[in-house]
PDB file of N, CA and C in Angstrom:
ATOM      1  N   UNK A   1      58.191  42.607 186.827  1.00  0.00           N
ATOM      2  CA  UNK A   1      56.785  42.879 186.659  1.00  0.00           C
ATOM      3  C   UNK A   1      56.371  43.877 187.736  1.00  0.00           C
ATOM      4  N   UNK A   2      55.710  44.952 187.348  1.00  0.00           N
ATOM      5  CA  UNK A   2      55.062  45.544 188.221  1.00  0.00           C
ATOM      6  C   UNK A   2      53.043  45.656 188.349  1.00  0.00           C
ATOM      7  N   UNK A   3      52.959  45.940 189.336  1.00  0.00           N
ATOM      8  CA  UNK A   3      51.149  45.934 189.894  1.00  0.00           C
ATOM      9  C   UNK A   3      51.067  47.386 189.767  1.00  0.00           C
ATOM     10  N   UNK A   4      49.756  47.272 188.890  1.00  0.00           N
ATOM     11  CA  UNK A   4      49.076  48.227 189.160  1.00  0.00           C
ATOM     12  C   UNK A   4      47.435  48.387 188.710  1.00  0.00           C
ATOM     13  N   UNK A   5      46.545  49.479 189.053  1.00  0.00           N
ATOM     14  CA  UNK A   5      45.164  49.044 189.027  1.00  0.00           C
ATOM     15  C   UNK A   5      45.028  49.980 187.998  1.00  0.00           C
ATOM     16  N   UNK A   6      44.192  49.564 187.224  1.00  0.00           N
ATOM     17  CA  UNK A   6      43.378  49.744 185.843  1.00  0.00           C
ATOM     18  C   UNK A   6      42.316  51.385 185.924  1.00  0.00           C
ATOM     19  N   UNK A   7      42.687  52.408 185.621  1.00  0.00           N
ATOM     20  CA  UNK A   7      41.988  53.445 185.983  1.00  0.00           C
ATOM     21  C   UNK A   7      41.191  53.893 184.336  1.00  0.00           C
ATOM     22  N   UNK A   8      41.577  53.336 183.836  1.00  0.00           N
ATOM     23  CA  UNK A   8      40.972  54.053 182.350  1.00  0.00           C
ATOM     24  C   UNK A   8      41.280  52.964 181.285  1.00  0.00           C
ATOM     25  N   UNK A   9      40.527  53.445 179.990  1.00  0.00           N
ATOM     26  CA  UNK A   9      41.010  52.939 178.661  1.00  0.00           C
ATOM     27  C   UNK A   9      41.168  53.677 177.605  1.00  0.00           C
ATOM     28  N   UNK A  10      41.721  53.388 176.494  1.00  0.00           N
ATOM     29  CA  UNK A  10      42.528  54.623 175.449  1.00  0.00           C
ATOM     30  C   UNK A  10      41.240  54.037 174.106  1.00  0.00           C
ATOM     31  N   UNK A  11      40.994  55.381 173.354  1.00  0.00           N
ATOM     32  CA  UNK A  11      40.035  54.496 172.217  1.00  0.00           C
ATOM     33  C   UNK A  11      40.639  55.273 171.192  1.00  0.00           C
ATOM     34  N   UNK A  12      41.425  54.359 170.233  1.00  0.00           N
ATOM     35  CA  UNK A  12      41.798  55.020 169.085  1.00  0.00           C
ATOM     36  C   UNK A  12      41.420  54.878 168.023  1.00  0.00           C
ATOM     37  N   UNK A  13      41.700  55.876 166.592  1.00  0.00           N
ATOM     38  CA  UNK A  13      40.959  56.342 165.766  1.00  0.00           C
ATOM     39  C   UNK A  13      41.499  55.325 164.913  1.00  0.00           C
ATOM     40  N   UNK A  14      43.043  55.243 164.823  1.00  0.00           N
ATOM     41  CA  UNK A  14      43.582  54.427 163.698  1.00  0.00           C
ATOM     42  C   UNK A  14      44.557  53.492 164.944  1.00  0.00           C
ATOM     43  N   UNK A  15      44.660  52.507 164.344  1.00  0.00           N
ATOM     44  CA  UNK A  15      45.398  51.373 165.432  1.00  0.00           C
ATOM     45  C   UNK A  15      46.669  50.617 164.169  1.00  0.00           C
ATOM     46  N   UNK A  16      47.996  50.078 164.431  1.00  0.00           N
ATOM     47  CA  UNK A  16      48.502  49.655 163.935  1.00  0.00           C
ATOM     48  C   UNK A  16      47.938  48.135 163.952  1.00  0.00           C
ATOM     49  N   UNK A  17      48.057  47.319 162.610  1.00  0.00           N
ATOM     50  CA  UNK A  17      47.267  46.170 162.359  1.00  0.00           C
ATOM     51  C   UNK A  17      48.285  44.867 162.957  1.00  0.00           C
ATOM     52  N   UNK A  18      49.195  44.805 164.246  1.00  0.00           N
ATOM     53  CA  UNK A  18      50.030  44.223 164.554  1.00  0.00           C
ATOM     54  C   UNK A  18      49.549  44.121 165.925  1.00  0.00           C
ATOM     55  N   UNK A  19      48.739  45.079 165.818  1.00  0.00           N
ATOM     56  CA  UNK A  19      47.782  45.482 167.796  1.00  0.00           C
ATOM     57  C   UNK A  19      46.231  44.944 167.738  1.00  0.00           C
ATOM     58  N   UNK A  20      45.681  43.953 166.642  1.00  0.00           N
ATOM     59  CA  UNK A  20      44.472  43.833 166.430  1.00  0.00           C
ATOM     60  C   UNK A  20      44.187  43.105 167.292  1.00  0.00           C
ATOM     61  N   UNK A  21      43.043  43.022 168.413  1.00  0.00           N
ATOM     62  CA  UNK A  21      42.417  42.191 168.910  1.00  0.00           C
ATOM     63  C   UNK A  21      42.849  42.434 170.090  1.00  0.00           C
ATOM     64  N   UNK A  22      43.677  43.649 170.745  1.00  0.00           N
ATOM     65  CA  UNK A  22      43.649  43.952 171.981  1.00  0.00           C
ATOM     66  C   UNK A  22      43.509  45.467 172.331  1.00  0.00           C
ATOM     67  N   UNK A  23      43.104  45.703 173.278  1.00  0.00           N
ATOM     68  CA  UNK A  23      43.077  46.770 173.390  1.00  0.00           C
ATOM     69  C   UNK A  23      44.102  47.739 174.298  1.00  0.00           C
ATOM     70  N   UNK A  24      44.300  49.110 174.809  1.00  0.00           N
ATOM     71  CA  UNK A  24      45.168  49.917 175.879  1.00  0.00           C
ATOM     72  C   UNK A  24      44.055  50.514 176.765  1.00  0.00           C
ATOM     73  N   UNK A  25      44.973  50.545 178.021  1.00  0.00           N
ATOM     74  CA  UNK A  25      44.906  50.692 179.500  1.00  0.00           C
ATOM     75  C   UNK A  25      45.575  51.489 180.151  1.00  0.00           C
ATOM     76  N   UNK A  26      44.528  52.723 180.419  1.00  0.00           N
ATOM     77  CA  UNK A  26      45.816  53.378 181.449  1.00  0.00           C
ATOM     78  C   UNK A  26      45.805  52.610 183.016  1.00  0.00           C
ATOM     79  N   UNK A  27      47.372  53.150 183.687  1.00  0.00           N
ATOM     80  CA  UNK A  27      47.409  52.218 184.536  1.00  0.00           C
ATOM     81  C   UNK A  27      47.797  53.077 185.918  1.00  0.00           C
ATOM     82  N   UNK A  28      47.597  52.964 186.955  1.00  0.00           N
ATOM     83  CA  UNK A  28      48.045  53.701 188.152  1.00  0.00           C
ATOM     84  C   UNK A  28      48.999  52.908 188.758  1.00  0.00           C
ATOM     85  N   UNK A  29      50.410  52.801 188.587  1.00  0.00           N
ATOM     86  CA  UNK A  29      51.368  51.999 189.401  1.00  0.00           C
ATOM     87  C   UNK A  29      50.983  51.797 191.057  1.00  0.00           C
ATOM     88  N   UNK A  30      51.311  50.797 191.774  1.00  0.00           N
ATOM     89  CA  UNK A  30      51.630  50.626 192.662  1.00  0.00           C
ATOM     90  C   UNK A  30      52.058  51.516 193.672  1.00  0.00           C
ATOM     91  N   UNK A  31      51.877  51.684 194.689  1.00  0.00           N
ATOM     92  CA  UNK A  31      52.874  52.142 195.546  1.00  0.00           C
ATOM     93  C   UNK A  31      53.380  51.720 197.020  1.00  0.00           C
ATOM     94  N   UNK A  32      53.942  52.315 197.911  1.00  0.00           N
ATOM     95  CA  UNK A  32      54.123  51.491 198.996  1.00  0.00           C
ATOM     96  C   UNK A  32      52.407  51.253 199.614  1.00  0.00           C
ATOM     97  N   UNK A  33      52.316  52.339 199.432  1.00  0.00           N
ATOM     98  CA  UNK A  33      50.742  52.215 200.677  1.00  0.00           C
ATOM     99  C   UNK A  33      49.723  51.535 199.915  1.00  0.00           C
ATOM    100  N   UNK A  34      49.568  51.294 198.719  1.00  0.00           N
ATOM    101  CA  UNK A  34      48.510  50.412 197.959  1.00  0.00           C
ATOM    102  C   UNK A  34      48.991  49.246 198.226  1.00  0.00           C
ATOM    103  N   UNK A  35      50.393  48.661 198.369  1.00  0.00           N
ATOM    104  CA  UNK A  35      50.998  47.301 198.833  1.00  0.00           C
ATOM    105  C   UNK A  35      50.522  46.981 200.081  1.00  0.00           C
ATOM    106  N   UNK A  36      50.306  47.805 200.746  1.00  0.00           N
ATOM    107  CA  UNK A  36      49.964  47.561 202.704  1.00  0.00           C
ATOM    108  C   UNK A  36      48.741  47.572 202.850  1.00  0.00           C
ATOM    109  N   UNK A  37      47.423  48.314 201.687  1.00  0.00           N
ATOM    110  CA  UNK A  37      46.232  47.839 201.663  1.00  0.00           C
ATOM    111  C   UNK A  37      45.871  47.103 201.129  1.00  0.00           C
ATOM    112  N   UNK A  38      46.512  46.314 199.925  1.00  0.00           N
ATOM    113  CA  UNK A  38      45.935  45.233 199.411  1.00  0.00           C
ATOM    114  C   UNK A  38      44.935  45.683 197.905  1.00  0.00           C
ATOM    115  N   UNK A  39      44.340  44.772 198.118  1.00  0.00           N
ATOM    116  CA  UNK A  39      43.414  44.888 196.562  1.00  0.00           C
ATOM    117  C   UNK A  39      42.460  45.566 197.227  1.00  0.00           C
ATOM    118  N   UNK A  40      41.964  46.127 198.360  1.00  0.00           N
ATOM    119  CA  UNK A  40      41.055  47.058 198.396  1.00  0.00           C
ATOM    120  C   UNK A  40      41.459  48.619 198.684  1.00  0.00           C
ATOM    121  N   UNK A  41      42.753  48.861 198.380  1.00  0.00           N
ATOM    122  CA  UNK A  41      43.290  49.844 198.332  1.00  0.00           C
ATOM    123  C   UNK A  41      42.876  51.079 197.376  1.00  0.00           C
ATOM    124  N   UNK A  42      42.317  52.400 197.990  1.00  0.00           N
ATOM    125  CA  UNK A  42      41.647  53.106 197.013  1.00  0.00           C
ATOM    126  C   UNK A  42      42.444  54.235 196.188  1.00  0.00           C
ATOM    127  N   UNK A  43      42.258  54.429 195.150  1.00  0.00           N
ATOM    128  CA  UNK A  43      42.627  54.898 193.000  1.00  0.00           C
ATOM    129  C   UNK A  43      43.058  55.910 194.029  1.00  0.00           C
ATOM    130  N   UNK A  44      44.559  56.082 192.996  1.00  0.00           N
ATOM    131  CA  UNK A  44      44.595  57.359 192.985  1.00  0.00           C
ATOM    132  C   UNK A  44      46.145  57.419 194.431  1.00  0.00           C
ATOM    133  N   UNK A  45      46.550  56.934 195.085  1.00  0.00           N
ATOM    134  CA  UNK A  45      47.397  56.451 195.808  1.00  0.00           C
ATOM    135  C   UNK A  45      48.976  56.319 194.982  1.00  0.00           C
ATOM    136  N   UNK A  46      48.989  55.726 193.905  1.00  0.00           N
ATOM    137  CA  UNK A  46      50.166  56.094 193.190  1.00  0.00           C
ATOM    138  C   UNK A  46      50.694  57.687 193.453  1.00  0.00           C
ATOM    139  N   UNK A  47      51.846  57.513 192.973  1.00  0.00           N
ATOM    140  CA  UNK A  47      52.756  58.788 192.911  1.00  0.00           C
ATOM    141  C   UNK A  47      53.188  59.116 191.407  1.00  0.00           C
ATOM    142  N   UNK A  48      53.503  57.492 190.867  1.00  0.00           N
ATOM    143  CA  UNK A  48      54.240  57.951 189.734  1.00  0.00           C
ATOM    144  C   UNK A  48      53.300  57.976 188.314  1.00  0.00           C
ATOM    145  N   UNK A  49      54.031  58.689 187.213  1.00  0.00           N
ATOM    146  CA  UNK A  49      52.634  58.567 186.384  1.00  0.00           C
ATOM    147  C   UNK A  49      52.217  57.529 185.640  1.00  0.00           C
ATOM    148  N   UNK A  50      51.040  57.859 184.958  1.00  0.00           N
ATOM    149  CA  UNK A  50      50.506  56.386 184.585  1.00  0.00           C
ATOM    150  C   UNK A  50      50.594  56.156 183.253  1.00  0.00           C
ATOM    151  N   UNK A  51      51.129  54.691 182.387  1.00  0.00           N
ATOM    152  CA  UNK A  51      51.316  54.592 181.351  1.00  0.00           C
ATOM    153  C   UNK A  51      50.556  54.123 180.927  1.00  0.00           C
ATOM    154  N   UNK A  52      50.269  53.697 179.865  1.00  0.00           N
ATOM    155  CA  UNK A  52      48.889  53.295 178.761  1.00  0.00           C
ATOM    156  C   UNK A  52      50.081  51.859 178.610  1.00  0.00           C
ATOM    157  N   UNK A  53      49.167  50.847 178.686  1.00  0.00           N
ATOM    158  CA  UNK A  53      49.483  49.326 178.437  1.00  0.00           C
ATOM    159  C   UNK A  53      48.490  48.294 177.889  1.00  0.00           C
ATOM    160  N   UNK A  54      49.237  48.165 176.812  1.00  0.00           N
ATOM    161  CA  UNK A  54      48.673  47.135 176.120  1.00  0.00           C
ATOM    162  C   UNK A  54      48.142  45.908 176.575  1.00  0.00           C
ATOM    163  N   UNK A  55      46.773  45.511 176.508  1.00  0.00           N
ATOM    164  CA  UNK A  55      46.309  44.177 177.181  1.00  0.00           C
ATOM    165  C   UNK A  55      45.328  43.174 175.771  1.00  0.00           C
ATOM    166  N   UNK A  56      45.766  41.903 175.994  1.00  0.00           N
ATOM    167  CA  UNK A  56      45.100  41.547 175.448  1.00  0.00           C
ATOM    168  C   UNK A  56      44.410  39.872 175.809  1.00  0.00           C
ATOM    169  N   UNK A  57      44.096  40.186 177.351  1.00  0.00           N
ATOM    170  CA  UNK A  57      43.820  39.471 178.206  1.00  0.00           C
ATOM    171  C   UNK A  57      42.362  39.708 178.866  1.00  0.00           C
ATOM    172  N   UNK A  58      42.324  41.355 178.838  1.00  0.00           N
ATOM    173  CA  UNK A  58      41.116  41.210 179.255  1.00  0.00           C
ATOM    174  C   UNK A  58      40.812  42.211 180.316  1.00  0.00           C
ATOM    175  N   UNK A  59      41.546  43.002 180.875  1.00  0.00           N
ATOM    176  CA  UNK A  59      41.656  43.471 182.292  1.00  0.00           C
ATOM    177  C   UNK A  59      40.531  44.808 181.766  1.00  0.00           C
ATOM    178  N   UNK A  60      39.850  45.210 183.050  1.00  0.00           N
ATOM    179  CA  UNK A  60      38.929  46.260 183.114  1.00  0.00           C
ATOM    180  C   UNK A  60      39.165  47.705 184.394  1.00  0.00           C
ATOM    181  N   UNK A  61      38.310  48.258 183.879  1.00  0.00           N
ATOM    182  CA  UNK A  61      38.596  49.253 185.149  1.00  0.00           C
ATOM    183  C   UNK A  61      38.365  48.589 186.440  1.00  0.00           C
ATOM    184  N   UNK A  62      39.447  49.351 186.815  1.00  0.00           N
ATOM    185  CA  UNK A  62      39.448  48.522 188.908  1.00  0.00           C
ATOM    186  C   UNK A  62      39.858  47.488 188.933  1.00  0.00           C
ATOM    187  N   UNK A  63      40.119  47.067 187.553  1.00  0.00           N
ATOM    188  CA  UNK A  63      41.229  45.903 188.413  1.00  0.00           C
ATOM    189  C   UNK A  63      42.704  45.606 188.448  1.00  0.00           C
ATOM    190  N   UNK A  64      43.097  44.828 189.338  1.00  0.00           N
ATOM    191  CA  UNK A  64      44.548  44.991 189.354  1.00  0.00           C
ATOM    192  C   UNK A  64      45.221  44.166 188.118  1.00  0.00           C
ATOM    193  N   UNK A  65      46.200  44.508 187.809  1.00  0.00           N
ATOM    194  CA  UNK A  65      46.617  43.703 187.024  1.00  0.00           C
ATOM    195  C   UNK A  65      48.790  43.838 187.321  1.00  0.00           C
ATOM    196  N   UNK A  66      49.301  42.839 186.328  1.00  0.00           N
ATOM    197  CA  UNK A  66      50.629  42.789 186.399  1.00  0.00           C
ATOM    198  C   UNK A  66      51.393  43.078 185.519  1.00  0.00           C
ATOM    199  N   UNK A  67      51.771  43.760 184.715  1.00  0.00           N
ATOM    200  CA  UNK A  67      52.589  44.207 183.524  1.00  0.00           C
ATOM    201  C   UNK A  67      53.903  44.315 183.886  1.00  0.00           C
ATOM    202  N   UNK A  68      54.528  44.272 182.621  1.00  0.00           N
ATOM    203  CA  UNK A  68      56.229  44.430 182.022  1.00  0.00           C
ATOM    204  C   UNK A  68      55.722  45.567 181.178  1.00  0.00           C
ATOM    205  N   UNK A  69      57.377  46.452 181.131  1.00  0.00           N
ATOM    206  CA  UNK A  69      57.539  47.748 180.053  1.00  0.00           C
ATOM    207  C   UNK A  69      58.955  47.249 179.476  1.00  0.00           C
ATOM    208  N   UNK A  70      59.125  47.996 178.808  1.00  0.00           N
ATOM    209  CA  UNK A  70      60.522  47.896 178.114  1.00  0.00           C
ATOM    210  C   UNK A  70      60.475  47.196 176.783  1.00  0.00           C
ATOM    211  N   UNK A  71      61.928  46.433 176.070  1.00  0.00           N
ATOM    212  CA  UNK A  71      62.267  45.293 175.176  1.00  0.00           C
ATOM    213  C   UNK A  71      61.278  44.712 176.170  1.00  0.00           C
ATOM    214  N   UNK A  72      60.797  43.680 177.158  1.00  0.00           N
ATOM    215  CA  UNK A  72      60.367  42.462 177.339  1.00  0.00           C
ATOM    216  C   UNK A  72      58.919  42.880 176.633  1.00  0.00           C
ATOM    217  N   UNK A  73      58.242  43.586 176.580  1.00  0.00           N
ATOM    218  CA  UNK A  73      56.554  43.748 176.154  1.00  0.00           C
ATOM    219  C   UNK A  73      56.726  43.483 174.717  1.00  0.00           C
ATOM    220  N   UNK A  74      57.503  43.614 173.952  1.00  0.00           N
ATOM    221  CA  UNK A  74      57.470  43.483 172.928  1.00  0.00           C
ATOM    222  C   UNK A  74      57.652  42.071 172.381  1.00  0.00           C
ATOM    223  N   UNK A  75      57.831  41.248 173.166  1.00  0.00           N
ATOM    224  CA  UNK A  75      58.389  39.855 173.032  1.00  0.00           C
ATOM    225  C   UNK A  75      57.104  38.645 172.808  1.00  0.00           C
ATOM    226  N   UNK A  76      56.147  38.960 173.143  1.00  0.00           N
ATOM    227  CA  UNK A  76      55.135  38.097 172.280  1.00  0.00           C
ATOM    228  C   UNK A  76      54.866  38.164 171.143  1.00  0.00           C
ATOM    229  N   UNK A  77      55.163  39.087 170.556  1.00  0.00           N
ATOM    230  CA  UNK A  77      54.825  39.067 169.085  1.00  0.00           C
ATOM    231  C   UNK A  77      55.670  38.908 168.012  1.00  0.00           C
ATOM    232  N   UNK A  78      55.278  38.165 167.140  1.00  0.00           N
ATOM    233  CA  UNK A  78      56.179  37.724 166.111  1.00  0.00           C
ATOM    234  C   UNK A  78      56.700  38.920 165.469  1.00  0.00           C
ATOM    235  N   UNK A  79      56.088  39.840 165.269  1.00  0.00           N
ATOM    236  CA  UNK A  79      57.155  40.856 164.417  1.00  0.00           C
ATOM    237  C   UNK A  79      57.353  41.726 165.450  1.00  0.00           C
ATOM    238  N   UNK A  80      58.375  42.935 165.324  1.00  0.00           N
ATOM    239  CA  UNK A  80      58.869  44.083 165.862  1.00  0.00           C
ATOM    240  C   UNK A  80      57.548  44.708 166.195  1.00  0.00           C
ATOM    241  N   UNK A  81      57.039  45.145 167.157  1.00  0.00           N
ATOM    242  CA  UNK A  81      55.773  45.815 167.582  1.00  0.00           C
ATOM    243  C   UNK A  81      56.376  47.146 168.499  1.00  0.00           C
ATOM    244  N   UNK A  82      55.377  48.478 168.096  1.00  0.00           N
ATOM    245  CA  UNK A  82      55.818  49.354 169.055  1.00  0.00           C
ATOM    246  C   UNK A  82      54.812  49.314 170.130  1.00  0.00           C
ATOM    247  N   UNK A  83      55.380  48.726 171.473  1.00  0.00           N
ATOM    248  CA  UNK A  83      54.728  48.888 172.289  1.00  0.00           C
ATOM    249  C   UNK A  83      55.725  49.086 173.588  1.00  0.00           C
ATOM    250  N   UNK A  84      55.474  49.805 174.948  1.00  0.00           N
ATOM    251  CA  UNK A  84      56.379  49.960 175.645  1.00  0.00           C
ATOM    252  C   UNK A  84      55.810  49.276 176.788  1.00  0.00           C
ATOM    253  N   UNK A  85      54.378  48.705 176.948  1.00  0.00           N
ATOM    254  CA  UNK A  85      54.287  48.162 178.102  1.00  0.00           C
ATOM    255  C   UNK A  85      53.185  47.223 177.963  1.00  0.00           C
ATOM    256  N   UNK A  86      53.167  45.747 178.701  1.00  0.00           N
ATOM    257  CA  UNK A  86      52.356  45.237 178.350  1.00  0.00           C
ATOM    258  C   UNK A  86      51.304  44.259 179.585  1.00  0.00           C
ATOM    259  N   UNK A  87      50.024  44.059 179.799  1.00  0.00           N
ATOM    260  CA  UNK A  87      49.537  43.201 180.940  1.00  0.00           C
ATOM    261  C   UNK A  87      50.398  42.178 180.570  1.00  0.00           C
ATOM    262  N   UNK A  88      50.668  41.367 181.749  1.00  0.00           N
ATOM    263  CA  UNK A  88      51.234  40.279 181.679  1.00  0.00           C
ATOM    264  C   UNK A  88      50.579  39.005 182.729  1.00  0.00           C
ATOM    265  N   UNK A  89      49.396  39.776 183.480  1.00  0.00           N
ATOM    266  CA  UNK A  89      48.751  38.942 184.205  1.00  0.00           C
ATOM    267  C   UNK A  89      47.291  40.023 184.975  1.00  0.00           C
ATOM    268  N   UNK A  90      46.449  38.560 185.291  1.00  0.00           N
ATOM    269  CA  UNK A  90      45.722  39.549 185.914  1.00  0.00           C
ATOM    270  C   UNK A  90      45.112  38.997 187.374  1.00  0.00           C
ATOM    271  N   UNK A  91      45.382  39.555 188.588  1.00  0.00           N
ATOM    272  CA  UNK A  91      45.956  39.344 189.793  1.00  0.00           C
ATOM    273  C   UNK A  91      44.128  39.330 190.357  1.00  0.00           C
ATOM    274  N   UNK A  92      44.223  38.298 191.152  1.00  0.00           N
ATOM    275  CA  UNK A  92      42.999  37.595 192.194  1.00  0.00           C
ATOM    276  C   UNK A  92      43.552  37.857 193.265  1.00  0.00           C
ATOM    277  N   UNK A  93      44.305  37.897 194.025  1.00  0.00           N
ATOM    278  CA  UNK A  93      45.134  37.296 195.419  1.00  0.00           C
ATOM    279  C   UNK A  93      46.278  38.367 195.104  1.00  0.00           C
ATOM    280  N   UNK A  94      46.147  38.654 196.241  1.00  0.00           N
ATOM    281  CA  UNK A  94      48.017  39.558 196.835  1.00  0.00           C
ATOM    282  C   UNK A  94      48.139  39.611 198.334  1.00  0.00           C
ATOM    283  N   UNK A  95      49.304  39.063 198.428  1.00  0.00           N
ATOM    284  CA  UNK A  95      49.655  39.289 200.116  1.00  0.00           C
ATOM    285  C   UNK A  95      50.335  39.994 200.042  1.00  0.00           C
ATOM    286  N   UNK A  96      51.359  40.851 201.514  1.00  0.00           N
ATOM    287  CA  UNK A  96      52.252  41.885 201.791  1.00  0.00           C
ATOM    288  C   UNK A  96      52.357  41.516 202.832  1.00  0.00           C
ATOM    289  N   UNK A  97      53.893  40.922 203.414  1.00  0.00           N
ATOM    290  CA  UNK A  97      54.402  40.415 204.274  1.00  0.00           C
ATOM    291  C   UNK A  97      56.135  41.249 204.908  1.00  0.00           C
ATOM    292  N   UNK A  98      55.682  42.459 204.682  1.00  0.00           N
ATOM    293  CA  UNK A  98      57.167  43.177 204.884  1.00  0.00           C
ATOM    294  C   UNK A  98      57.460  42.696 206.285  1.00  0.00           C
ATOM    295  N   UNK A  99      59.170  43.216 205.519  1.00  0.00           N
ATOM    296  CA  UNK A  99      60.430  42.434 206.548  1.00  0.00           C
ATOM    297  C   UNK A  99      60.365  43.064 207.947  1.00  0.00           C
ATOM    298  N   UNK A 100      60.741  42.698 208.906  1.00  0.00           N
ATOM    299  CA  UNK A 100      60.725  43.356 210.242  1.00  0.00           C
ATOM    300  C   UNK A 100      61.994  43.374 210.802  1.00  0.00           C
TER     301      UNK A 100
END
């Protein structure tokens, strides 16, 4: 699972009927220095780019959340779904306790 904070949302025209009732999220991954500030760590701090992820939990702009990509996102749903990434949680609390 990776963290990352919620910078946008996708609004589409036609949606596959296997995706009903959730919506997509673009997402700003993580990075080291957003890990060492915490949840008040400010947008835009990522490096790598940002993927659009499927949520159907709830998550909004600015907030953090926890997603899977790959085969695993696809694994809640009963049929074959194209999706490559999905929320998988949505994060209150984060510590960062690096090794010394």
């Amino acid at each position: 699972m990776k963290l990352g904070t919620v910078i946008g949302r996708v609004t589409l025209s036609r949606s596959e009927p296997s995706l009903a009732g959730g919506r997509f999220l673009i997402v700003s991954p993580f990075g080291r220095e957003q890990y060492e500030h915490g949840l008040d760590a400010p947008l835009g701090l990522g490096k790598d780019p940002s993927p659009v992820v499927y949520d159907d939990l709830g998550g909004g702009v600015g907030q953090v959340i926890g997603y899977v990509e790959g085969r695993e996102a696809a694994q809640p749903f009963p049929q074959p779904t194209p999706v490559d990434a999905i929320n998988a949680a949505l994060v209150d609390e984060m510590f960062y306790s690096p090794f010394k």
